[in-house]
C-alpha atoms as a PDB file:
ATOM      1  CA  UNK A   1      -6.512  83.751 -68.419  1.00  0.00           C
ATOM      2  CA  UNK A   2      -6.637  82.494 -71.643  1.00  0.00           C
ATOM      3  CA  UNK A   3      -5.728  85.696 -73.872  1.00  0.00           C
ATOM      4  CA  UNK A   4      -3.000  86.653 -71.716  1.00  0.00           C
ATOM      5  CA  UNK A   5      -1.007  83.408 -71.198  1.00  0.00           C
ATOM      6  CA  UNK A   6      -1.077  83.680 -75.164  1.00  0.00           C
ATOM      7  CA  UNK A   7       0.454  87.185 -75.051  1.00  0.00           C
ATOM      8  CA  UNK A   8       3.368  86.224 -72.590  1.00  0.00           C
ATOM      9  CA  UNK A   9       4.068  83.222 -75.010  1.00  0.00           C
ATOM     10  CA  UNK A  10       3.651  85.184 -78.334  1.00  0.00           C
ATOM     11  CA  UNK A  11       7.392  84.748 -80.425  1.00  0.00           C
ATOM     12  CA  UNK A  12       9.194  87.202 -80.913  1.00  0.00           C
ATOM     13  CA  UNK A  13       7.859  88.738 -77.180  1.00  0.00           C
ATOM     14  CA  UNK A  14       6.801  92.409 -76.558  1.00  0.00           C
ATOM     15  CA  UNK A  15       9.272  94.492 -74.987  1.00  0.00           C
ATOM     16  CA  UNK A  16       6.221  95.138 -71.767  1.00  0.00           C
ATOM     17  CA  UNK A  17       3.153  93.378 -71.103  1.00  0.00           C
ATOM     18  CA  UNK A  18       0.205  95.957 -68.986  1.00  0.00           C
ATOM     19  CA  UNK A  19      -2.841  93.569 -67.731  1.00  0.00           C
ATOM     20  CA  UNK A  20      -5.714  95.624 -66.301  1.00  0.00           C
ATOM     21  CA  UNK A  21      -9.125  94.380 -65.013  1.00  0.00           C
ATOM     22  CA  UNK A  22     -11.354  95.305 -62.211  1.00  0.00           C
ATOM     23  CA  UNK A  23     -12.214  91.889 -60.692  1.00  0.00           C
ATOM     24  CA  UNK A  24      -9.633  91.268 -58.001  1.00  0.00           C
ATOM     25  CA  UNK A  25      -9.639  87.797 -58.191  1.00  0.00           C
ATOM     26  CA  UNK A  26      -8.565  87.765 -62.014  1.00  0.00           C
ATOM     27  CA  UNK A  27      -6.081  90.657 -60.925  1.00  0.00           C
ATOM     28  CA  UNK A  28      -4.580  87.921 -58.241  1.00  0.00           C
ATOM     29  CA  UNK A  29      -4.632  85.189 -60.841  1.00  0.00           C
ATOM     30  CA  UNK A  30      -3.017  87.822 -62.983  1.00  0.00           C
ATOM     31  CA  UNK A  31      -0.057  88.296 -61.212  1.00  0.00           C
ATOM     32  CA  UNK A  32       0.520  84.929 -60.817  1.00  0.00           C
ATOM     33  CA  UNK A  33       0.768  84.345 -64.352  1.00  0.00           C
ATOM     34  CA  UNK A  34       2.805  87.094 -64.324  1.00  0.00           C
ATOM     35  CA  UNK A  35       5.292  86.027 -61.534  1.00  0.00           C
ATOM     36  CA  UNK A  36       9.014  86.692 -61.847  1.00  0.00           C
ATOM     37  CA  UNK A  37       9.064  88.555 -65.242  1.00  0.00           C
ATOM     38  CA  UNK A  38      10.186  92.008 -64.748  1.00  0.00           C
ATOM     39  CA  UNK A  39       8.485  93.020 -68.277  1.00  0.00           C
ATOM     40  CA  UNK A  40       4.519  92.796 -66.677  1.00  0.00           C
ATOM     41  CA  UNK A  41       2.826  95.109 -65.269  1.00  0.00           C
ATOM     42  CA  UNK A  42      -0.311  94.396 -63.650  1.00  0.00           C
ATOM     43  CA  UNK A  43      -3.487  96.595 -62.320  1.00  0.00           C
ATOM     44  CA  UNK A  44      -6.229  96.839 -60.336  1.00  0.00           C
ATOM     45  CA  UNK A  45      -9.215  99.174 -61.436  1.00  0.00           C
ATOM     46  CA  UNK A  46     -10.374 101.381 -63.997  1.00  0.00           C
ATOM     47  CA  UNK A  47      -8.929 100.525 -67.624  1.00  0.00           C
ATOM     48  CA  UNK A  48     -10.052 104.131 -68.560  1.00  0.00           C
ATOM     49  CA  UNK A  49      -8.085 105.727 -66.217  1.00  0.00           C
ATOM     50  CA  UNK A  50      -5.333 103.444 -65.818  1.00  0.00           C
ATOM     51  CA  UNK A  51      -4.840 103.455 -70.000  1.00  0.00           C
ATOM     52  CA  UNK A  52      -4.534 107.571 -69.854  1.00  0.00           C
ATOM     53  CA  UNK A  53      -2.358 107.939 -66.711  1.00  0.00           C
ATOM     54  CA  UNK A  54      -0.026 104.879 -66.929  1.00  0.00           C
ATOM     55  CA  UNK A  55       0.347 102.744 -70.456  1.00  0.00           C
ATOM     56  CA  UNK A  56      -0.150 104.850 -73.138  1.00  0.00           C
ATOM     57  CA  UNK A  57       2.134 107.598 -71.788  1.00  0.00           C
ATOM     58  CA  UNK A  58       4.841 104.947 -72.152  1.00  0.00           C
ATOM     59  CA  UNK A  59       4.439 104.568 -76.121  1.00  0.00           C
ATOM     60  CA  UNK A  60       4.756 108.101 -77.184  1.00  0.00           C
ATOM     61  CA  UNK A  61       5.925 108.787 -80.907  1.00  0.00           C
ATOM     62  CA  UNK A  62       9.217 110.686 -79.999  1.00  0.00           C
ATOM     63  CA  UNK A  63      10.025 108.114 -78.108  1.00  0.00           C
ATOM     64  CA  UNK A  64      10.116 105.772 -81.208  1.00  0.00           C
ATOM     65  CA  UNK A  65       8.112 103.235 -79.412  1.00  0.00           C
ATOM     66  CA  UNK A  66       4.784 101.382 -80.341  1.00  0.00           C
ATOM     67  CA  UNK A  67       1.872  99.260 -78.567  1.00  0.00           C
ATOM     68  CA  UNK A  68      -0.991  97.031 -79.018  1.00  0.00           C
ATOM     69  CA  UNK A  69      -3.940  96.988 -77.360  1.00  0.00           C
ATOM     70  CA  UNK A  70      -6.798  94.747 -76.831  1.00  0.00           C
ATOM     71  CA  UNK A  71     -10.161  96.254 -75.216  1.00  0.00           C
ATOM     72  CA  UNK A  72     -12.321  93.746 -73.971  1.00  0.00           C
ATOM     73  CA  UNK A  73     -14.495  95.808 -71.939  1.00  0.00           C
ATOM     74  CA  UNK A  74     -17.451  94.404 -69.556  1.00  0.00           C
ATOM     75  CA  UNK A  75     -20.827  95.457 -70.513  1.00  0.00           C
ATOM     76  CA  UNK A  76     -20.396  99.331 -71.776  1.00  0.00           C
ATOM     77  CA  UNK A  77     -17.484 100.399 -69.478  1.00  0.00           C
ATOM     78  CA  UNK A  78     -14.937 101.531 -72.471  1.00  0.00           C
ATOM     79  CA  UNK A  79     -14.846 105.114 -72.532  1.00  0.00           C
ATOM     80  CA  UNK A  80     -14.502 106.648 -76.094  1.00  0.00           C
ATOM     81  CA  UNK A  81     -11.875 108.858 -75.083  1.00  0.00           C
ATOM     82  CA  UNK A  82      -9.404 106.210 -74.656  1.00  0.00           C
ATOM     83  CA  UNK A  83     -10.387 104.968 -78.385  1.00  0.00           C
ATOM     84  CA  UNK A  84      -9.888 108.558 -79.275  1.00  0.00           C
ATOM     85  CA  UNK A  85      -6.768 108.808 -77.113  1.00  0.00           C
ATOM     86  CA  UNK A  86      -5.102 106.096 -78.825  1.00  0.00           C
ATOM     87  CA  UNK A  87      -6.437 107.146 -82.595  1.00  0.00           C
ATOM     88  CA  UNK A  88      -4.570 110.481 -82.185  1.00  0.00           C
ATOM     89  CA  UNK A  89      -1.610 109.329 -80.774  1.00  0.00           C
ATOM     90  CA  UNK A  90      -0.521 107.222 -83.620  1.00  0.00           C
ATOM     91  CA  UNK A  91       1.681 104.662 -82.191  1.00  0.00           C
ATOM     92  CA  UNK A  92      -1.172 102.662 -80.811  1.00  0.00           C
ATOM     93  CA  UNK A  93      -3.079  99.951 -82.814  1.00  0.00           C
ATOM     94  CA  UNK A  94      -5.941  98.452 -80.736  1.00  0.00           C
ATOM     95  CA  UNK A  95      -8.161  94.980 -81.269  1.00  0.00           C
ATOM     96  CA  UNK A  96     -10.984  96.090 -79.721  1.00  0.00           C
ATOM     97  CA  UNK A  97     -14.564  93.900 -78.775  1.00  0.00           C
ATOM     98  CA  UNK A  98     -17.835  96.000 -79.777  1.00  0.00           C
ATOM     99  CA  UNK A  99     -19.541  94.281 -77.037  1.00  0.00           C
ATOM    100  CA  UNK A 100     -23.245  93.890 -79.581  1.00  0.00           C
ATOM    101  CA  UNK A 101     -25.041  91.640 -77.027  1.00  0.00           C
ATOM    102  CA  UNK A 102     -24.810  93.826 -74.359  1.00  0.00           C
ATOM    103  CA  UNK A 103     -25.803  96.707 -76.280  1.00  0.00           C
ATOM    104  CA  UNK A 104     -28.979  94.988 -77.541  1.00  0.00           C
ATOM    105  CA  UNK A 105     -30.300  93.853 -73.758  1.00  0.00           C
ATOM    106  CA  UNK A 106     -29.439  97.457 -72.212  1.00  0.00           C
ATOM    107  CA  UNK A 107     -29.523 100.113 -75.095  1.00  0.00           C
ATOM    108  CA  UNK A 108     -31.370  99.010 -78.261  1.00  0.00           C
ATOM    109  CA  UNK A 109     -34.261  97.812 -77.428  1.00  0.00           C
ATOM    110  CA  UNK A 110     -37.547  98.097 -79.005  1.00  0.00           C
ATOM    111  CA  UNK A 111     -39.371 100.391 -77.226  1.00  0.00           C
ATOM    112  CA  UNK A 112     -36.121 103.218 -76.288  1.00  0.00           C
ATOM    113  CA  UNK A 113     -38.551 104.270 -73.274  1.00  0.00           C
ATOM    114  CA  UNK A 114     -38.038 101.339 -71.076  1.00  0.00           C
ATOM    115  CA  UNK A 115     -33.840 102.267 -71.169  1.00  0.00           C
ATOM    116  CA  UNK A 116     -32.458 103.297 -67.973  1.00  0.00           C
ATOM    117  CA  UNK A 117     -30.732 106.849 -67.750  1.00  0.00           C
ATOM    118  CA  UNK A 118     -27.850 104.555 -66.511  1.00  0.00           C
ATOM    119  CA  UNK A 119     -27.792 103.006 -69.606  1.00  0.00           C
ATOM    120  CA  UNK A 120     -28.300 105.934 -72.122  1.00  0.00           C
ATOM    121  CA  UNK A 121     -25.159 108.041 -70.261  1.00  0.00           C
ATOM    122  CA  UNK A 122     -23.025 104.521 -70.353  1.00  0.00           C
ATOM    123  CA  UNK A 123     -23.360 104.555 -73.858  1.00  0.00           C
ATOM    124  CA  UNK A 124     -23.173 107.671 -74.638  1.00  0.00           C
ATOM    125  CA  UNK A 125     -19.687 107.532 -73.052  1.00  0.00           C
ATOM    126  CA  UNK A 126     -19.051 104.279 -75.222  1.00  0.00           C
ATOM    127  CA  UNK A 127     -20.011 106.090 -78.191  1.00  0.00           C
ATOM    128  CA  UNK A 128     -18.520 109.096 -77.697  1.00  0.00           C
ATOM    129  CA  UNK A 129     -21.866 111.535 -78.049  1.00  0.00           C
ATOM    130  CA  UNK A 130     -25.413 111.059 -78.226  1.00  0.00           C
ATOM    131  CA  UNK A 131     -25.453 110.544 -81.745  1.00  0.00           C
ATOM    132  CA  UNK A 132     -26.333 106.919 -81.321  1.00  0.00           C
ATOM    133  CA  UNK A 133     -29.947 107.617 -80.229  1.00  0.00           C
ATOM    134  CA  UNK A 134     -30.359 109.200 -83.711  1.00  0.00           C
ATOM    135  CA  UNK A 135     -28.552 106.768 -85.705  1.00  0.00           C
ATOM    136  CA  UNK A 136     -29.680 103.119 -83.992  1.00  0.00           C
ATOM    137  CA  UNK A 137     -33.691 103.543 -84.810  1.00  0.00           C
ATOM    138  CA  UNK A 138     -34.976 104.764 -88.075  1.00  0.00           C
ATOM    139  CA  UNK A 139     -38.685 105.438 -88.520  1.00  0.00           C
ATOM    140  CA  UNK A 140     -40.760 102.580 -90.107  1.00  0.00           C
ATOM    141  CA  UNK A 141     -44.590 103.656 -91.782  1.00  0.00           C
ATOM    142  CA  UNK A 142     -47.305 101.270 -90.531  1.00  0.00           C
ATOM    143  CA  UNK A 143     -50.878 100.408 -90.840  1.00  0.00           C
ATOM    144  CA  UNK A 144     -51.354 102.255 -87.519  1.00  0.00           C
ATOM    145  CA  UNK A 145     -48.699 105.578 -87.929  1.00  0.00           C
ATOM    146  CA  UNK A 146     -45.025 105.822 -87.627  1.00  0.00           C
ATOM    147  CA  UNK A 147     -43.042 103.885 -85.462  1.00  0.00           C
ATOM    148  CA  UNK A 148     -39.350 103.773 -84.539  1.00  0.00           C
ATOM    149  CA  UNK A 149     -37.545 100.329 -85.266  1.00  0.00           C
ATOM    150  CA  UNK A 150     -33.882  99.820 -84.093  1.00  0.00           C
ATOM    151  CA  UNK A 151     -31.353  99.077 -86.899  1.00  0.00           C
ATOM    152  CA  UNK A 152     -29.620  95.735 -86.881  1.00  0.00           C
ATOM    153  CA  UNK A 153     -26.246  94.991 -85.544  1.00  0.00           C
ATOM    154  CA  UNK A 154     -24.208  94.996 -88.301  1.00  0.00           C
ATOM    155  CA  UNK A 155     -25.366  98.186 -89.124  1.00  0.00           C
ATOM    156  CA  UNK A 156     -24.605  99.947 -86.124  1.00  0.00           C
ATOM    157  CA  UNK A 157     -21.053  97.789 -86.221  1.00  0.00           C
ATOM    158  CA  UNK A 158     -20.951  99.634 -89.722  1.00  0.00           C
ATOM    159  CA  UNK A 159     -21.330 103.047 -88.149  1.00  0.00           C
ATOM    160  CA  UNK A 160     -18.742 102.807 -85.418  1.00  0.00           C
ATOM    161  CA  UNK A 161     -16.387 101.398 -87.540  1.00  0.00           C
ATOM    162  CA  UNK A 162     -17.116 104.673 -89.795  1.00  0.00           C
ATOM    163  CA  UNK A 163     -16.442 106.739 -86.079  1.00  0.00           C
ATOM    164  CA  UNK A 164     -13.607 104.915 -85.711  1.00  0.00           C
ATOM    165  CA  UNK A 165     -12.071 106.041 -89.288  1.00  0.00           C
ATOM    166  CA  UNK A 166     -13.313 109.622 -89.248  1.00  0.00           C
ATOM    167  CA  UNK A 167     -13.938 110.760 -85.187  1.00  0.00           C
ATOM    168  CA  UNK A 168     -10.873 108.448 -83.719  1.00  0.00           C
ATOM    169  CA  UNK A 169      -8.385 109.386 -86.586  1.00  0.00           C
ATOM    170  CA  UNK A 170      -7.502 105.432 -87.324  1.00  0.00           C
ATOM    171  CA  UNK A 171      -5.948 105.621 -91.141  1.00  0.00           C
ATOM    172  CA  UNK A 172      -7.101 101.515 -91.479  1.00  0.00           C
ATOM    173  CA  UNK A 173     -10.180  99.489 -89.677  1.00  0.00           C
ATOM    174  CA  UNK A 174     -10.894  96.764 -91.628  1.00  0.00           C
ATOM    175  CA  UNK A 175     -14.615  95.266 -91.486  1.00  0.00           C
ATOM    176  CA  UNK A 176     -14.703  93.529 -87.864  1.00  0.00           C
ATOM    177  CA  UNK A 177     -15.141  89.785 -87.315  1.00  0.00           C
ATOM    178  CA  UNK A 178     -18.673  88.928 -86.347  1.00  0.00           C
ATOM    179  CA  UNK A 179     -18.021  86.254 -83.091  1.00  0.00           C
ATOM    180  CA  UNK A 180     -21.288  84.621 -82.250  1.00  0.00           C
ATOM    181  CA  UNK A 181     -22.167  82.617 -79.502  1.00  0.00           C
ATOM    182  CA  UNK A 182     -23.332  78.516 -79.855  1.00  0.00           C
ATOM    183  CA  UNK A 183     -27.058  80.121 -81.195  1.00  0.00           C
ATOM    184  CA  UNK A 184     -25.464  81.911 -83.645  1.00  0.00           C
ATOM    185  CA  UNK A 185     -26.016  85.065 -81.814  1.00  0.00           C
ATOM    186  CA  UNK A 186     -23.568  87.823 -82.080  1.00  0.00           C
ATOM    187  CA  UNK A 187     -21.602  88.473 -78.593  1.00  0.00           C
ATOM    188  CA  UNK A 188     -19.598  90.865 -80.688  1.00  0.00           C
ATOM    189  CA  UNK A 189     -17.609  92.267 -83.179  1.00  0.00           C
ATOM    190  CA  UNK A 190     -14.292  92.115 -83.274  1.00  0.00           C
ATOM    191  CA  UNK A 191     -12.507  95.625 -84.671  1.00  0.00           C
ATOM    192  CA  UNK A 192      -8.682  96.198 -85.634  1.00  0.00           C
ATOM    193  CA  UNK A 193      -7.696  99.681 -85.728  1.00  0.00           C
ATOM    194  CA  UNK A 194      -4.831 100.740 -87.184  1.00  0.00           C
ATOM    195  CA  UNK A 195      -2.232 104.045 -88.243  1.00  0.00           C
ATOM    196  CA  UNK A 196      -0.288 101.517 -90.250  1.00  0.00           C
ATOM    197  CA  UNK A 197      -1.223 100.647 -93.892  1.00  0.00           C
ATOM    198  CA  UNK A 198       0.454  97.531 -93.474  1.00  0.00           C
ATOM    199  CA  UNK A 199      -0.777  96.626 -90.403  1.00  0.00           C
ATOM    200  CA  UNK A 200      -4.551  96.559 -91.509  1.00  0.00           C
ATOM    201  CA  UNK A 201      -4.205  94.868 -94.985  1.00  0.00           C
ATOM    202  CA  UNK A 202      -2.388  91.604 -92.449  1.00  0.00           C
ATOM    203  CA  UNK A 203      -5.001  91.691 -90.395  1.00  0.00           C
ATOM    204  CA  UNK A 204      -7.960  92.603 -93.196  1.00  0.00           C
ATOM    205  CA  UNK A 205      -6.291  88.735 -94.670  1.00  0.00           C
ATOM    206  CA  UNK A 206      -6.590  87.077 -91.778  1.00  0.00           C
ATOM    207  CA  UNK A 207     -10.054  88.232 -91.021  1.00  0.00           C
ATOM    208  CA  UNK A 208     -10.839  87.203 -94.635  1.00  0.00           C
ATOM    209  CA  UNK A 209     -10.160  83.783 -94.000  1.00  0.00           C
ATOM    210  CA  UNK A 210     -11.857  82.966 -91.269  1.00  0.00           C
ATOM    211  CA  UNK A 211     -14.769  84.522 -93.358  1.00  0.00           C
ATOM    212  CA  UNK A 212     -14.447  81.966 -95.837  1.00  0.00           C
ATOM    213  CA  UNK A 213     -14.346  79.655 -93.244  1.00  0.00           C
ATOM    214  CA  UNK A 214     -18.289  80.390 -92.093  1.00  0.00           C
ATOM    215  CA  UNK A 215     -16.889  82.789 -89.447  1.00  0.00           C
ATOM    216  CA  UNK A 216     -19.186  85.399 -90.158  1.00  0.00           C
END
């Protein structure tokens, strides 16, 4: 509960606060964080449908009113459109985790036969289209023929952040934070998206720094 006890104690507040997850047991311990403030909303199910239907209808641009969003979805589960969604709407600026580990053990593997159907339609709908099967292997010329080799992470971080700019509609995505695990492993990349000019150079800083801190 870490992230959102730092939300509800962020100075100045947000007007709202909308917490969505599917585990019920974080949903409970949710709501108890949440507990006599009229200003939280809490839910229970499926961010991508819950995002459409009943948050981002309440930050429209006639209405002169703004959001930020953080997607921090499990595994693949974050559906493009709501990237999209939120890209076109231009009052909402999203942090957003490009979950790389889980990509790597379900999606990019060496050998793209042994991925499950499951798999290639989950990220497909993380993606947006299939246009990650073309773009995460490139052909490599060995002793023994052509083979296909999957690009590295950063690369394909590289690529979505390009989506991001050009498919999504965001005017500003600085280059993502790379958070690794105690290996040095990339979990993920961290992604700011942005319609506001000023918003991304603050953020573009503060990601800076923590580069020259090692964070890489």
């Amino acid at each position: 509960m870490g992230s959102p006890a730092i939300a509800l104690d962020t100075r100045p507040p947000f007007d709202e606060y909308h917490f969505i997850d599917l585990d019920q047991a974080k949903v409970a311990a949710l709501g108890a964080l949440a507990q006599e403030r009229s200003n939280v909303f809490v839910y229970h199910g499926d961010s991508n449908a819950i995002l459409h239907q009943r948050v981002f209808t309440r930050a429209k641009y006639e209405d002169y009113r703004r959001a930020l969003c953080f997607l921090d979805p499990y595994n693949l589960q974050l559906n493009w459109d709501v990237v999209a969604a939120a890209g076109q709407m231009r009052t909402v600026e999203l942090f957003l985790n490009f979950p790389m580990l889980a990509i790597h053990r379900n999606v990019l593997r060496h050998d793209p036969k042994t991925v499950t159907k499951r798999n290639v339609n989950r990220m497909t709908q993380f993606w947006g289209d299939d246009s990650w099967r073309e773009v995460g292997y490139r052909e490599d010329l060995t002793l023994f023929g052509p083979t296909e080799e999957k690009i590295e992470g950063r690369e394909l971080a590289e690529l979505y952040r390009e989506r991001l700019r050009t498919v999504a509609g965001f005017s500003y995505v600085p280059q993502p934070m790379a958070m690794r695990n105690s290996q040095g492993g990339v979990v993920y990349y961290l992604f700011f998206c942005s319609y506001n000019r000023t918003g991304g150079k603050i953020v573009a800083n503060i990601f800076e720094r923590f580069r020259q801190k090692g964070y890489r």
